[in-house]
Protein backbone atom coordinates (compact mmCIF):
# COMPACT_ATOMS: atom_id res chain seq x y z
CA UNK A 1 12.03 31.15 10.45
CA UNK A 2 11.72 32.14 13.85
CA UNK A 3 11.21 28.84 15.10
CA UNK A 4 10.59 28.63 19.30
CA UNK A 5 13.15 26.96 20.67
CA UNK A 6 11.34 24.49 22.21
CA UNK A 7 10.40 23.12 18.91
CA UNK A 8 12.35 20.50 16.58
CA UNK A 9 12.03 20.71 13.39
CA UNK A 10 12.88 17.02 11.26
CA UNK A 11 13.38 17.70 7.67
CA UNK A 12 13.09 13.46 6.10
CA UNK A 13 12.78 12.48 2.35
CA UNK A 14 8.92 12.22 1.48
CA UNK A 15 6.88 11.59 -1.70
CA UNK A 16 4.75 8.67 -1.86
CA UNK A 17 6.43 5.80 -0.86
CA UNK A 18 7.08 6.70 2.79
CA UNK A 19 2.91 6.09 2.72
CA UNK A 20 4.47 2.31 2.29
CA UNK A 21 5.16 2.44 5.92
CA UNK A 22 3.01 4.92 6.76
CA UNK A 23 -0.36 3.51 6.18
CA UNK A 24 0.37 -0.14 7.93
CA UNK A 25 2.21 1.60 10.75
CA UNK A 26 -0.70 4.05 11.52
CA UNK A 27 -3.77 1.76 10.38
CA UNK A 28 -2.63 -1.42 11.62
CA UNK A 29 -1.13 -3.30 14.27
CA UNK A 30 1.83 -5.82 14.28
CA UNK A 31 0.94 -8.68 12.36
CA UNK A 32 -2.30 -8.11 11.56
CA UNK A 33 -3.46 -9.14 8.02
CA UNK A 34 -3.63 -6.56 5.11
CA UNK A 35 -4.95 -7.17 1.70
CA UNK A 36 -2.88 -6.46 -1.51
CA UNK A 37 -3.64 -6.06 -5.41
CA UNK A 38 -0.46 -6.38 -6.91
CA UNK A 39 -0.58 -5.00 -10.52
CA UNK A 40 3.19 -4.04 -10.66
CA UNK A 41 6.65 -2.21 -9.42
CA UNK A 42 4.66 0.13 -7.22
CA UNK A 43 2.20 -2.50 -5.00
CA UNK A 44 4.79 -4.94 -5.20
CA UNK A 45 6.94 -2.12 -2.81
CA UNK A 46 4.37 -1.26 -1.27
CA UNK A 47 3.04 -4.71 -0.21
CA UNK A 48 7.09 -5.92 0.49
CA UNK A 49 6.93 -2.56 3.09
CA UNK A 50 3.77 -3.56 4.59
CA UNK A 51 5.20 -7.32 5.38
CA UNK A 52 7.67 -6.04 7.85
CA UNK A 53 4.78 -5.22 10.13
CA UNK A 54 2.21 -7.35 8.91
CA UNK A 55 0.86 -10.55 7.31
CA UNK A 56 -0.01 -9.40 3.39
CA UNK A 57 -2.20 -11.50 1.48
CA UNK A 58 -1.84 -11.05 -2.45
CA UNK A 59 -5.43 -11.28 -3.44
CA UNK A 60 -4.72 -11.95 -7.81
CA UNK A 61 -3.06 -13.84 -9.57
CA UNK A 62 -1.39 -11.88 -12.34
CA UNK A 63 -3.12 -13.06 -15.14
CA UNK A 64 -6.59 -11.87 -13.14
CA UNK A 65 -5.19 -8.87 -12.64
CA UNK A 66 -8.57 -7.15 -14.28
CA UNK A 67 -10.60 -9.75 -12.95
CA UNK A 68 -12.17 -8.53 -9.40
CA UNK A 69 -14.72 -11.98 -9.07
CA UNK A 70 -11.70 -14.10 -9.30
CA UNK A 71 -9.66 -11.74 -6.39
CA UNK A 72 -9.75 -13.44 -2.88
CA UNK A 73 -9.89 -11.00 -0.49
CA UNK A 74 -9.94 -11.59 3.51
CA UNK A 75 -12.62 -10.07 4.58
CA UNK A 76 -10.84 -9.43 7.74
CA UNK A 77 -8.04 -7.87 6.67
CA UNK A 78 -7.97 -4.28 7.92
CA UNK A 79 -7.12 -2.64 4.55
CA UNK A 80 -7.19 -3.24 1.12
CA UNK A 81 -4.53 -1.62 -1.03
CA UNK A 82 -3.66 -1.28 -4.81
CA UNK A 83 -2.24 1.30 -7.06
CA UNK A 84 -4.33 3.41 -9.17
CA UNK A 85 -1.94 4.19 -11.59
CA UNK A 86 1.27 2.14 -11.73
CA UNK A 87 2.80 4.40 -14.25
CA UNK A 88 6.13 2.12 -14.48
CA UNK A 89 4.22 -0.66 -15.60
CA UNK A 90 1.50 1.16 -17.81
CA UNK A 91 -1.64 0.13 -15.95
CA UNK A 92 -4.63 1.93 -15.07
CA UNK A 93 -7.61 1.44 -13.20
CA UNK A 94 -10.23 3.98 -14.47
CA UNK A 95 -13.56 1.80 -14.40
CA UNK A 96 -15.78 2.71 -11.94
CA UNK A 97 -17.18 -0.10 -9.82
């Protein structure tokens, strides 16, 4: 590959859940509050990630999952997260708000 020698290369396992981590540690800093839809396996990983680093607040209740009036969101929180397709759990968010 013809790689300079001054260069490292650092080959790690990928895919979309090392954006758990990624997005708090790049967006964020240490205990800072983030806001979380949980809506199944995939924000509930992704929210349990983004507690080592900072202070999530769940923003549903699951039966107002579908429900975005009844959310409580801190409007200080510097992100909101959810998952767009939680294909374990067979839900969707396709309406457009």
């Amino acid at each position: 590959m013809e790689i300079p020698d001054n260069f490292h290369v650092l080959m790690t396992q990928g895919g979309a859940s090392q954006q758990f981590s990624a997005v708090p540690l790049n967006l964020t800093s240490h205990g800072d509050t983030v806001n979380f839809l949980i809506s199944g396996k995939w924000s509930q990983a992704a929210a349990a990630e983004a507690a080592k680093f900072n202070e999530v607040k769940v923003v549903n209740e699951p039966d107002a999952l579908l429900s975005p009036e009844s959310w409580k969101i801190d409007k200080d929180a510097k992100f909101f997260s959810f998952c767009q397709n939680e294909s374990i759990d067979g839900i969707s968010f396709d309406q457009e708000r």
